[in-house]
PDB file of N, CA and C in Angstrom:
ATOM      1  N   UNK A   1      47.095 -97.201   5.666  1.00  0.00           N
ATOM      2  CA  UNK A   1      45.745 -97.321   6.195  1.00  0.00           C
ATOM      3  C   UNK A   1      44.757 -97.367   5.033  1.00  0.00           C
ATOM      4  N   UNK A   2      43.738 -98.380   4.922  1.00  0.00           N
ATOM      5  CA  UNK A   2      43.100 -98.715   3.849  1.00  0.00           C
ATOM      6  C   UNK A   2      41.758 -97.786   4.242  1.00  0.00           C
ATOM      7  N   UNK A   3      41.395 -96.945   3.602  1.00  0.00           N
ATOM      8  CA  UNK A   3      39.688 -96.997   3.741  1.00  0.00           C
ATOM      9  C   UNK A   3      38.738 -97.581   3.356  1.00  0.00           C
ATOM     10  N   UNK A   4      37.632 -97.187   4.518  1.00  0.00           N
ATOM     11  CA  UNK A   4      36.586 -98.051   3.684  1.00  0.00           C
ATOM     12  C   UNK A   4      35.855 -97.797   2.494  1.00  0.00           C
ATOM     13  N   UNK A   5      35.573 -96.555   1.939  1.00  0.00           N
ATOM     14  CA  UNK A   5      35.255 -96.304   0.957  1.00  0.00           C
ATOM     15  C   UNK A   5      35.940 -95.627   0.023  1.00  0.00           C
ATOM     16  N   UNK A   6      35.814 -94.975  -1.060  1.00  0.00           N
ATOM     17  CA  UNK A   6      36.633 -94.685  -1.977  1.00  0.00           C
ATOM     18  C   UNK A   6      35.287 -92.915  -1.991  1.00  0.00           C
ATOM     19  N   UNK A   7      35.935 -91.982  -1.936  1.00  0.00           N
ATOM     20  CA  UNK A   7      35.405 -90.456  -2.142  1.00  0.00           C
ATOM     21  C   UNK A   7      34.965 -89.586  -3.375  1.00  0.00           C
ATOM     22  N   UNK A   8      33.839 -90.171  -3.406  1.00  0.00           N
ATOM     23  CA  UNK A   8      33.851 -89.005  -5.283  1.00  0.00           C
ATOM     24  C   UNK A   8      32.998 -87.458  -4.854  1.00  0.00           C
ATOM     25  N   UNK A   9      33.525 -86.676  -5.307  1.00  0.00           N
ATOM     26  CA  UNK A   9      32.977 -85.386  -4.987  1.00  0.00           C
ATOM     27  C   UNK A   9      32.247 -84.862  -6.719  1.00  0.00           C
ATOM     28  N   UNK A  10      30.723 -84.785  -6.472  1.00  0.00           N
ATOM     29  CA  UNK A  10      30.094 -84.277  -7.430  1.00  0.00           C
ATOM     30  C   UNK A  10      30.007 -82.478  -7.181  1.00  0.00           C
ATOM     31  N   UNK A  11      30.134 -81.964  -8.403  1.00  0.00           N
ATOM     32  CA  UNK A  11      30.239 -80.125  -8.364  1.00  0.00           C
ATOM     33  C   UNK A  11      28.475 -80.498  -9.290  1.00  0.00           C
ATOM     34  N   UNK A  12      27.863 -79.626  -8.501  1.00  0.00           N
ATOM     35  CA  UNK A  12      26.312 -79.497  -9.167  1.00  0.00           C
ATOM     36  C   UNK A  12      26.171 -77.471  -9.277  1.00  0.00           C
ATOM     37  N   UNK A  13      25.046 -77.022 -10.091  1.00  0.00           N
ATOM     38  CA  UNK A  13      24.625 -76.194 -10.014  1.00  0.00           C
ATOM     39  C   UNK A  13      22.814 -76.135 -10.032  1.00  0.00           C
ATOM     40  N   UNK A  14      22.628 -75.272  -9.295  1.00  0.00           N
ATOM     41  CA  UNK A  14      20.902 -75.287  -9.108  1.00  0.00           C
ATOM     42  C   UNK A  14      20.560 -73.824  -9.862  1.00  0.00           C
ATOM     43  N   UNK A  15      19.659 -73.441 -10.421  1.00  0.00           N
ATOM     44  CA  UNK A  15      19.420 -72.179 -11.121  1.00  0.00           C
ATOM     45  C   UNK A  15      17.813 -72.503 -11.266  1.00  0.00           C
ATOM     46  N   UNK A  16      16.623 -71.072 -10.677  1.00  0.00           N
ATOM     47  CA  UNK A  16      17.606 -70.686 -10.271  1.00  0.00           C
ATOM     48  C   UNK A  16      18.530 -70.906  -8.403  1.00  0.00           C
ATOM     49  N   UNK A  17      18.805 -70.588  -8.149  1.00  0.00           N
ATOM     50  CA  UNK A  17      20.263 -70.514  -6.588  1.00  0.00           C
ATOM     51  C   UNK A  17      19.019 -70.375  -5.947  1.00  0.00           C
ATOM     52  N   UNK A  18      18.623 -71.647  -5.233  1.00  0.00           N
ATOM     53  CA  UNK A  18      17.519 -71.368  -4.132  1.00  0.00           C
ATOM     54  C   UNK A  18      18.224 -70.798  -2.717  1.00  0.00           C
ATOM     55  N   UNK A  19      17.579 -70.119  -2.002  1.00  0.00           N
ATOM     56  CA  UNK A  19      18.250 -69.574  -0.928  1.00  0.00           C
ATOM     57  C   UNK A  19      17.892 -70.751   0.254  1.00  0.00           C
ATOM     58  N   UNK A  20      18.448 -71.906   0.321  1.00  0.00           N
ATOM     59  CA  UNK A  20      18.537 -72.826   1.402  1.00  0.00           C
ATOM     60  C   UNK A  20      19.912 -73.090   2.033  1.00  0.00           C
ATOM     61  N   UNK A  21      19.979 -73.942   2.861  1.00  0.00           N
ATOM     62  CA  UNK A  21      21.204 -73.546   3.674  1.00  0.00           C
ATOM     63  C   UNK A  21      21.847 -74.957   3.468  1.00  0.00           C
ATOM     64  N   UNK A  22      23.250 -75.455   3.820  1.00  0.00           N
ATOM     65  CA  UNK A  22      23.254 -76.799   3.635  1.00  0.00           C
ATOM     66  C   UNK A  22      22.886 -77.979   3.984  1.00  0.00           C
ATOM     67  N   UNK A  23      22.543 -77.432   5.228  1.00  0.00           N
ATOM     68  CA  UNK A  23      21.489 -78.758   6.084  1.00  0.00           C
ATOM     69  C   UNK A  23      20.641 -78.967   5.278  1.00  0.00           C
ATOM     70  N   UNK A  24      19.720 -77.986   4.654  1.00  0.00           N
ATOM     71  CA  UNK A  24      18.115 -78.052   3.799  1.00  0.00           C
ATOM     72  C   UNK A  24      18.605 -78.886   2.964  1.00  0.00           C
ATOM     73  N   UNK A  25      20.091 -78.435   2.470  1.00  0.00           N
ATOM     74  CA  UNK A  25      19.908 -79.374   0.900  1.00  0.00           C
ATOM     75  C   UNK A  25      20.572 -80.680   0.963  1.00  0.00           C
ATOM     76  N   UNK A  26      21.470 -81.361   2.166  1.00  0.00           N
ATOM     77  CA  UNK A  26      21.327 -82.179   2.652  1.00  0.00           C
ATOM     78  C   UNK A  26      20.004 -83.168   2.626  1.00  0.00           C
ATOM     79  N   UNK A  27      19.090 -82.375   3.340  1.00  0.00           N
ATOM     80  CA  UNK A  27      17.817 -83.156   4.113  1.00  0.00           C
ATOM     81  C   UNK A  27      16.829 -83.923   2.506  1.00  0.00           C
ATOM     82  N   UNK A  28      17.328 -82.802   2.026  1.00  0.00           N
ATOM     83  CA  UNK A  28      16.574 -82.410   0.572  1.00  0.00           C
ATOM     84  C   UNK A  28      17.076 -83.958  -0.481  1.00  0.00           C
ATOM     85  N   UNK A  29      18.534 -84.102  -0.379  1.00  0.00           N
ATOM     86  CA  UNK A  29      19.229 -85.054  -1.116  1.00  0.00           C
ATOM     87  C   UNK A  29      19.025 -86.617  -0.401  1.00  0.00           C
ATOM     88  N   UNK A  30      18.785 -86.466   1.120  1.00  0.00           N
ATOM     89  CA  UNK A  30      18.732 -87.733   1.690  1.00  0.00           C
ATOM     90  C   UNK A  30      17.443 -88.459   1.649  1.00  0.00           C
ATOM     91  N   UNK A  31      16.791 -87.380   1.238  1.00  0.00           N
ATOM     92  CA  UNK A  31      15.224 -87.707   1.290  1.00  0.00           C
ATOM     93  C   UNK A  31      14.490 -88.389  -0.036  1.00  0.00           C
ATOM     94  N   UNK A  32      14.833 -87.667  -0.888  1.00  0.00           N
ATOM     95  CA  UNK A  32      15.104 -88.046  -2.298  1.00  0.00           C
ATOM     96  C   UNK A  32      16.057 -89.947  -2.175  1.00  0.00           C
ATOM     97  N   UNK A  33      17.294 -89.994  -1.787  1.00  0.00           N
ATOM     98  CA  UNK A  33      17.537 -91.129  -2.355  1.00  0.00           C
ATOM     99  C   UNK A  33      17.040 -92.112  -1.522  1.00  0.00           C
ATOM    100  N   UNK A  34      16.454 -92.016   0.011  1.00  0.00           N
ATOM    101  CA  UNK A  34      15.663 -92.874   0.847  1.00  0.00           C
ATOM    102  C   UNK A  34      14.531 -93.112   0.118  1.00  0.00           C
ATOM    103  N   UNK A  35      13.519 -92.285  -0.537  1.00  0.00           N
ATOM    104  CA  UNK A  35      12.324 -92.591  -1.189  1.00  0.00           C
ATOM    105  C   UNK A  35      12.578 -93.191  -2.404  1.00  0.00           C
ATOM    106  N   UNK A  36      13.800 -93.310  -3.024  1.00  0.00           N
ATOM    107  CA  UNK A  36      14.552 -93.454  -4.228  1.00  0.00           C
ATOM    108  C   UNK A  36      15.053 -95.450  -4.298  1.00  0.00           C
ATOM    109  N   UNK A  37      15.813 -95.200  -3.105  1.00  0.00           N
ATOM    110  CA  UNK A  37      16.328 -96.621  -2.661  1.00  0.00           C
ATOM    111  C   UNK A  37      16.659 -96.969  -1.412  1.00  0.00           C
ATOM    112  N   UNK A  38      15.810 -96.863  -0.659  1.00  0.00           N
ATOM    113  CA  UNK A  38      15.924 -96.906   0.642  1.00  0.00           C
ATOM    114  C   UNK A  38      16.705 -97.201   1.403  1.00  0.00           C
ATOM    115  N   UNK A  39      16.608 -97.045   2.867  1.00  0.00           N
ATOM    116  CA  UNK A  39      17.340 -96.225   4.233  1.00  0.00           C
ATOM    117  C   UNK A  39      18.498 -96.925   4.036  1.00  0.00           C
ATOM    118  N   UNK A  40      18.664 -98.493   3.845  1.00  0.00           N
ATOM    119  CA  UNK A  40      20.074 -98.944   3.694  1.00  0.00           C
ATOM    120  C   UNK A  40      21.085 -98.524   3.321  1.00  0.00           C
ATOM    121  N   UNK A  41      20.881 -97.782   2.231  1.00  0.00           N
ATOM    122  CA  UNK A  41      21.313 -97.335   0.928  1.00  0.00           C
ATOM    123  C   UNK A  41      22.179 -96.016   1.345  1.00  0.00           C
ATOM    124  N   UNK A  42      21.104 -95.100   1.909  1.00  0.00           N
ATOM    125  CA  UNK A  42      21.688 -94.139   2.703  1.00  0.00           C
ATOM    126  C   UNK A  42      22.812 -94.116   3.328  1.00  0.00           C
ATOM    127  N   UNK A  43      22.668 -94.727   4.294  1.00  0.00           N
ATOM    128  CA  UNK A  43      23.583 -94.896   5.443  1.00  0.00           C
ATOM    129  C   UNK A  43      25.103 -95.502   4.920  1.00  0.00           C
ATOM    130  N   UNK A  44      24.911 -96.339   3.357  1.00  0.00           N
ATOM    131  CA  UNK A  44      25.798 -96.784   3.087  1.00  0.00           C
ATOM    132  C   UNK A  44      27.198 -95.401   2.118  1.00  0.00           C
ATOM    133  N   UNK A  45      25.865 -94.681   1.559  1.00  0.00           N
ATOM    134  CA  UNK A  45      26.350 -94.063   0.670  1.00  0.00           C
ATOM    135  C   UNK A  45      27.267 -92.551   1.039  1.00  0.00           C
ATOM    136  N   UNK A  46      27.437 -92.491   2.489  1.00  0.00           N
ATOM    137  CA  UNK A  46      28.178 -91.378   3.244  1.00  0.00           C
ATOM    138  C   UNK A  46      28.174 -89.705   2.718  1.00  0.00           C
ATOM    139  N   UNK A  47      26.454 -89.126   2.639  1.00  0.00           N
ATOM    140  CA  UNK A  47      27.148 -88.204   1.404  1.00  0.00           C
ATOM    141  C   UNK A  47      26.981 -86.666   2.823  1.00  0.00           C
ATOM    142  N   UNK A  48      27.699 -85.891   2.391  1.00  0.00           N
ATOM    143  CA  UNK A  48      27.892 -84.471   2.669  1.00  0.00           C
ATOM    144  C   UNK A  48      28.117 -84.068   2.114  1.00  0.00           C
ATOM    145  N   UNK A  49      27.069 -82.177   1.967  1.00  0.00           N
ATOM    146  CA  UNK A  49      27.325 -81.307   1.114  1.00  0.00           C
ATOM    147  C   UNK A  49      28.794 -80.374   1.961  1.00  0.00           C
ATOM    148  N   UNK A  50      29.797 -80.461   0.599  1.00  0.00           N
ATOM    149  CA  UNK A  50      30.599 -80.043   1.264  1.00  0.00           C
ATOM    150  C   UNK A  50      30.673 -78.469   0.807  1.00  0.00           C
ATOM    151  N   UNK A  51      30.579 -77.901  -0.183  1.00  0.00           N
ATOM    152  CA  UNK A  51      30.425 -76.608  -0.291  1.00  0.00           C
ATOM    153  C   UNK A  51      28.831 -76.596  -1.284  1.00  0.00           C
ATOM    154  N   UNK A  52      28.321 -75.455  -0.416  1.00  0.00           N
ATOM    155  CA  UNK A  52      27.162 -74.392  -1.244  1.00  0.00           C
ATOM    156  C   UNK A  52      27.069 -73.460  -0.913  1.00  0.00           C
ATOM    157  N   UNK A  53      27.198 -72.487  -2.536  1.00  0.00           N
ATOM    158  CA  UNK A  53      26.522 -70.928  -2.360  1.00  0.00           C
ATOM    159  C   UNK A  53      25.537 -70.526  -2.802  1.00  0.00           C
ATOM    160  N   UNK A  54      24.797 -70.090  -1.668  1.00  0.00           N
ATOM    161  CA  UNK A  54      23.506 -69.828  -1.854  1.00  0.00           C
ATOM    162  C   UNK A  54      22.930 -68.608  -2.885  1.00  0.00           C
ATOM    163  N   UNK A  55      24.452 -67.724  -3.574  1.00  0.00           N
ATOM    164  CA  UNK A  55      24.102 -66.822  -4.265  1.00  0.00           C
ATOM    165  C   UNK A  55      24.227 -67.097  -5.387  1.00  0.00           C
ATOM    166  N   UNK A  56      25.348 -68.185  -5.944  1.00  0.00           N
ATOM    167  CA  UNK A  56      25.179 -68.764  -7.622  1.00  0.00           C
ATOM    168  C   UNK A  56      24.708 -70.121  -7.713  1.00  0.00           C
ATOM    169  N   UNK A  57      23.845 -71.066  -6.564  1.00  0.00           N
ATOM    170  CA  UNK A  57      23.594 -71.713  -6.883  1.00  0.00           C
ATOM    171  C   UNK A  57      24.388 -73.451  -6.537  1.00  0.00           C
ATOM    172  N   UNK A  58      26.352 -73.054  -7.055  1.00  0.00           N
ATOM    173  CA  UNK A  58      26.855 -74.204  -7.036  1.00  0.00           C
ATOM    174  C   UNK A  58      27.337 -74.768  -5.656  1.00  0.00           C
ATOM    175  N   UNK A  59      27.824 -76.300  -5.750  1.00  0.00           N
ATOM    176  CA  UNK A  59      28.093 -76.776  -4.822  1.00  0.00           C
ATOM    177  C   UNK A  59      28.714 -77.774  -4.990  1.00  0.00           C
ATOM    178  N   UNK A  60      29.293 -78.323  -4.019  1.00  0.00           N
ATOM    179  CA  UNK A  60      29.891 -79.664  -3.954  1.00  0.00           C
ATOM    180  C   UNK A  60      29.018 -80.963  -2.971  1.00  0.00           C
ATOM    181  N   UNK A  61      29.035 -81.841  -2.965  1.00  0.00           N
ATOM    182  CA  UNK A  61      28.580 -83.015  -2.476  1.00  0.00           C
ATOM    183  C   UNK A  61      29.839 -84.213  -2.931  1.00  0.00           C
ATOM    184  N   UNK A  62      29.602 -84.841  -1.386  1.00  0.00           N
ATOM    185  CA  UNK A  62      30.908 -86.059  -1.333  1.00  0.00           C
ATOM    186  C   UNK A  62      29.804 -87.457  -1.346  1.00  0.00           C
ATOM    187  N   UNK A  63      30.064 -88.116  -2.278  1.00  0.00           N
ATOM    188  CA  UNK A  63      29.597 -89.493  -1.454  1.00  0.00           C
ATOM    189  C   UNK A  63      30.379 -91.041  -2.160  1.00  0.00           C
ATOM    190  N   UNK A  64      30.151 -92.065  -1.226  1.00  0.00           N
ATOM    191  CA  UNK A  64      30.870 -92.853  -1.863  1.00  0.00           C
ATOM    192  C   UNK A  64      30.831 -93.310  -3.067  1.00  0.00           C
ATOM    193  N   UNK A  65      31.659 -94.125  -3.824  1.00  0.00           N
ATOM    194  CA  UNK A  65      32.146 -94.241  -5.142  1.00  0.00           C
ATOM    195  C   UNK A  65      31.107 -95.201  -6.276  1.00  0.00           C
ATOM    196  N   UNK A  66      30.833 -96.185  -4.904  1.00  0.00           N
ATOM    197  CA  UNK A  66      29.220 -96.696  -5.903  1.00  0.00           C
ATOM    198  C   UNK A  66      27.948 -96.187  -5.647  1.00  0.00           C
ATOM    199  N   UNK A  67      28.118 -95.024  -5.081  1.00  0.00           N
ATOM    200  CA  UNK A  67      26.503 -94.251  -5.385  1.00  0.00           C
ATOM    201  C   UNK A  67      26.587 -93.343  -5.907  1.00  0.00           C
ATOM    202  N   UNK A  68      27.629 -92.765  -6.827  1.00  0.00           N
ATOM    203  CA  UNK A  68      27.718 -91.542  -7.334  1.00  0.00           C
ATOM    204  C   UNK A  68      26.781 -90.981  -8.598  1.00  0.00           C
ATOM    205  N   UNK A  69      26.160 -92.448  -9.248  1.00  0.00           N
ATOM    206  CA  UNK A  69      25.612 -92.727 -10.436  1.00  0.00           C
ATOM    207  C   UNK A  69      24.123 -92.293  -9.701  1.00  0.00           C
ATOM    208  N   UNK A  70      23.909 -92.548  -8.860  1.00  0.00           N
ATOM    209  CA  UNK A  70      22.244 -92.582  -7.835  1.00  0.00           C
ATOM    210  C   UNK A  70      22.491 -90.853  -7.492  1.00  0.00           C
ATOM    211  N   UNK A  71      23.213 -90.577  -7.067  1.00  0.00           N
ATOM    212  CA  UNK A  71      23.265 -89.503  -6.715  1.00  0.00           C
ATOM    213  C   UNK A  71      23.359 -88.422  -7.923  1.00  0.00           C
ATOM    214  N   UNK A  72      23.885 -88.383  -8.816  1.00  0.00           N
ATOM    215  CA  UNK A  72      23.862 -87.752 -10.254  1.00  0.00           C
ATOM    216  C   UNK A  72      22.296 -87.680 -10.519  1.00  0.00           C
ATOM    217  N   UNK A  73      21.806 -88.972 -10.904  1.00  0.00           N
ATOM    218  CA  UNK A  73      20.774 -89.220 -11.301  1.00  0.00           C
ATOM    219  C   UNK A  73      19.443 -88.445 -10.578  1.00  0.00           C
ATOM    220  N   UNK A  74      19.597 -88.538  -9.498  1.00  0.00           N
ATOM    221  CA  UNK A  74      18.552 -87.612  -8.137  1.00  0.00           C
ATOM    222  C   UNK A  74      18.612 -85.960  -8.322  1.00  0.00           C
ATOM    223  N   UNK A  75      20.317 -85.667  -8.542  1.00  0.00           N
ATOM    224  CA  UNK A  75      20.565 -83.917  -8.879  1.00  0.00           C
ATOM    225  C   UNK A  75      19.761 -83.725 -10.011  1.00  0.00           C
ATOM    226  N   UNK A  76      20.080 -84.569 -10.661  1.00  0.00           N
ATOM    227  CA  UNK A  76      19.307 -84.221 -12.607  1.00  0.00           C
ATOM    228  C   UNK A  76      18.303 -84.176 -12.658  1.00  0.00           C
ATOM    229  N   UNK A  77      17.940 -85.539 -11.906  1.00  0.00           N
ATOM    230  CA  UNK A  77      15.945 -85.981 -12.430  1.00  0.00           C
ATOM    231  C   UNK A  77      15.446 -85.280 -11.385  1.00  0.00           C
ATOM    232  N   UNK A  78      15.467 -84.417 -10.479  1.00  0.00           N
ATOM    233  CA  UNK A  78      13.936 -83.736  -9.719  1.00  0.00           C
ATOM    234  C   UNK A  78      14.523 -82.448  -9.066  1.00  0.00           C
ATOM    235  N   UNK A  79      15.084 -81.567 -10.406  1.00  0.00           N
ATOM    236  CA  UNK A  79      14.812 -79.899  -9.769  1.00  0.00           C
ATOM    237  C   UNK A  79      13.494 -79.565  -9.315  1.00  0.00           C
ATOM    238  N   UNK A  80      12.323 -80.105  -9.499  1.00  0.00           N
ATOM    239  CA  UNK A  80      10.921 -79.929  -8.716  1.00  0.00           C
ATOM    240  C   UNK A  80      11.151 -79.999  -7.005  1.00  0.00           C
ATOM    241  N   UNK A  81      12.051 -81.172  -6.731  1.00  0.00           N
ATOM    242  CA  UNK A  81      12.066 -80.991  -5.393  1.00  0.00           C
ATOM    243  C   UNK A  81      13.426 -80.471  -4.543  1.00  0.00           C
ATOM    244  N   UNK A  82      13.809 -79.418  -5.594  1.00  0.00           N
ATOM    245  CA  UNK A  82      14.585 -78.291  -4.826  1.00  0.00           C
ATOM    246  C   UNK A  82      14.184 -76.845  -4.936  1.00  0.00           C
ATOM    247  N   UNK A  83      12.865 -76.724  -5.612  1.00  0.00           N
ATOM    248  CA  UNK A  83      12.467 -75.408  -5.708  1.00  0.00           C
ATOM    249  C   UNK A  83      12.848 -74.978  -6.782  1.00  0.00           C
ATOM    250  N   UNK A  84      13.621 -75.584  -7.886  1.00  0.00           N
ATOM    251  CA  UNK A  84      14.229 -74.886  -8.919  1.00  0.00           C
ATOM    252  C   UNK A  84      13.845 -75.343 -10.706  1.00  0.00           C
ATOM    253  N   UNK A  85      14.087 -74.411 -11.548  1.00  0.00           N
ATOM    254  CA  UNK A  85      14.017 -75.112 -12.386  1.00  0.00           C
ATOM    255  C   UNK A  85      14.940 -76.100 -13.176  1.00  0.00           C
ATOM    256  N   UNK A  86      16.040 -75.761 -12.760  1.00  0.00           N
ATOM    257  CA  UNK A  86      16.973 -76.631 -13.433  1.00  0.00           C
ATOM    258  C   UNK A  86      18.130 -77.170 -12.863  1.00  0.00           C
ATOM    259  N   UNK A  87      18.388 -77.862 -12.497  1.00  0.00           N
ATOM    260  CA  UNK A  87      19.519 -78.680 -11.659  1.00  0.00           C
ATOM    261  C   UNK A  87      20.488 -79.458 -12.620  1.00  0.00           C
ATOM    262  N   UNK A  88      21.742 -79.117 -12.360  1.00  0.00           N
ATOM    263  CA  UNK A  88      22.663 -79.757 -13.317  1.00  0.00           C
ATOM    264  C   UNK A  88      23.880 -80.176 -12.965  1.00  0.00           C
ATOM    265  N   UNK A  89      24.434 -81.578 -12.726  1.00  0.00           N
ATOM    266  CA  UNK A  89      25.748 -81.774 -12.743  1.00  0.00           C
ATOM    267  C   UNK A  89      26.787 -81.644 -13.418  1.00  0.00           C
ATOM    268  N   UNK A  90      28.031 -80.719 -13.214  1.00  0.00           N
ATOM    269  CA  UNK A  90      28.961 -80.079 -13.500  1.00  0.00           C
ATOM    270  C   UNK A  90      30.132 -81.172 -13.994  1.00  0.00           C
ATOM    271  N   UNK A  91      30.499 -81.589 -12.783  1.00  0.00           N
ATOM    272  CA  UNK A  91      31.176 -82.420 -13.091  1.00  0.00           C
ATOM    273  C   UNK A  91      31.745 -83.255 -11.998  1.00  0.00           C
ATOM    274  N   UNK A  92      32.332 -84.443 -11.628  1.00  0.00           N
ATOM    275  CA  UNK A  92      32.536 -85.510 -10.999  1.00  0.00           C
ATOM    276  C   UNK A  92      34.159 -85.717 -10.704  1.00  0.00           C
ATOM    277  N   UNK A  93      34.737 -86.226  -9.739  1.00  0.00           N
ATOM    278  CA  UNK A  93      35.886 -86.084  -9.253  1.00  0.00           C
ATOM    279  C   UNK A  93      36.646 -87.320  -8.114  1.00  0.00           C
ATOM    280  N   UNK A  94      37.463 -87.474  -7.882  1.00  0.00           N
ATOM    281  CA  UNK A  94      37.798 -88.055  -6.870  1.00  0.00           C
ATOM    282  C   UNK A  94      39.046 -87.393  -5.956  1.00  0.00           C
ATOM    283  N   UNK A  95      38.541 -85.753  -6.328  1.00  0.00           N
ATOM    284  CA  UNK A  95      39.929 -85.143  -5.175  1.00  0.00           C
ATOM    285  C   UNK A  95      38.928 -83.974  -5.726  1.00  0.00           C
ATOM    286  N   UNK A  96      38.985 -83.203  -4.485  1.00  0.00           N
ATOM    287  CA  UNK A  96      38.241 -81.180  -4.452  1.00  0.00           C
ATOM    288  C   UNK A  96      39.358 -80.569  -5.350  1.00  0.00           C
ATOM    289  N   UNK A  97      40.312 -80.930  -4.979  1.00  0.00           N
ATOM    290  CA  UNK A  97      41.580 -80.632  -5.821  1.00  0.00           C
ATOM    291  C   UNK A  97      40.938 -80.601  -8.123  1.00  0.00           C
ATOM    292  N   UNK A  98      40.973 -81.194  -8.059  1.00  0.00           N
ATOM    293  CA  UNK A  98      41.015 -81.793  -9.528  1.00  0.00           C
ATOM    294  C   UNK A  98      39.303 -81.212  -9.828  1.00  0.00           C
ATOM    295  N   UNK A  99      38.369 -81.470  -8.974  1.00  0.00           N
ATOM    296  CA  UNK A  99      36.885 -80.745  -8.899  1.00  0.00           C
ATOM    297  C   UNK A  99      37.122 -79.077  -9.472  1.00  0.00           C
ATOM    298  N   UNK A 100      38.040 -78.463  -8.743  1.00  0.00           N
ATOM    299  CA  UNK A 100      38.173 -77.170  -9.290  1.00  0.00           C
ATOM    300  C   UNK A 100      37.816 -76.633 -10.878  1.00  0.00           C
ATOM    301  N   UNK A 101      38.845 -77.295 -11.663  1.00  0.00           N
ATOM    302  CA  UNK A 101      38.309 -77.427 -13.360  1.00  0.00           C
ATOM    303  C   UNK A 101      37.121 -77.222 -13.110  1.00  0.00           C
ATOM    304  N   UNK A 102      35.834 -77.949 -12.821  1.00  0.00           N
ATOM    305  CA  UNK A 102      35.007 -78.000 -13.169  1.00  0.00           C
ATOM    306  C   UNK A 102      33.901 -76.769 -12.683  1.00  0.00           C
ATOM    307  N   UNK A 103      34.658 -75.552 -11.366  1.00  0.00           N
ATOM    308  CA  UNK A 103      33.821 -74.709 -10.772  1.00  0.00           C
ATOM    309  C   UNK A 103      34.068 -73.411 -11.787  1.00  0.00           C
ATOM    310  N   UNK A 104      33.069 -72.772 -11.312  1.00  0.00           N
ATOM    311  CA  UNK A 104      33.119 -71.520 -12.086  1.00  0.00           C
ATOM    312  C   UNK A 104      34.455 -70.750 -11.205  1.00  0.00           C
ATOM    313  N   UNK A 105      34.715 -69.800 -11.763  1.00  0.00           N
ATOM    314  CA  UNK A 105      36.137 -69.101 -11.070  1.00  0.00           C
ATOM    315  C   UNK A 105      35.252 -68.288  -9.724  1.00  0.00           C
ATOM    316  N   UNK A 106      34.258 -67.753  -9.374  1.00  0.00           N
ATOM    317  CA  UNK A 106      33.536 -67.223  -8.791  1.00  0.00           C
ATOM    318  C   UNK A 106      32.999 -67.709  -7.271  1.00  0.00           C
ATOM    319  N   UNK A 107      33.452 -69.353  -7.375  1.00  0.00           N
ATOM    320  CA  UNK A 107      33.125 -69.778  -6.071  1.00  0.00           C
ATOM    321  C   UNK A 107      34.237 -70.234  -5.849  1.00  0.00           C
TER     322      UNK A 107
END
């Protein structure tokens, strides 16, 4: 069975760890790349936050394989519009599996 897209899972950290929930930071990420590159774009780019803790900050986000560069770029360039000062991508993946390396041992 072929899929249609190909899965990259970005590991980000926010600091400091805003206390939002994953819907917020969802709403937060979709909003950003709609004003970024609009609604098409979205819909194409399939993303869900798949893990966040709201007490250190990190997380995971899935989205497809040619928006991963848009989506990097959005985590990095505007900790202003997550409440934080510093937003940083960890590291990039194509299995949660192999993502691990890149989490702190703590989440």
């Amino acid at each position: 069975m072929v899929r249609p897209f190909r899965r990259r899972y970005l590991a980000f950290k926010l600091s400091p760890a805003p206390l939002v929930s994953k819907r917020e930071l969802l709403a937060t990420i979709t909003e950003m790349i709609t004003a970024t590159c609009g609604v098409e774009n979205i819909e194409q780019s399939h993303i869900r936050v798949i893990i966040y803790d709201q007490t250190t900050g990190v997380g995971v986000v899935r989205c497809n394989h040619r928006n991963i560069n848009i989506l990097r770029s959005i985590l990095n360039g505007s900790a202003e519009a997550f409440g934080v000062r510093c937003a940083e991508t960890i590291g990039v993946s194509g299995t949660l599996k192999a993502l691990g390396r890149f989490l702190p041992e703590s989440s």
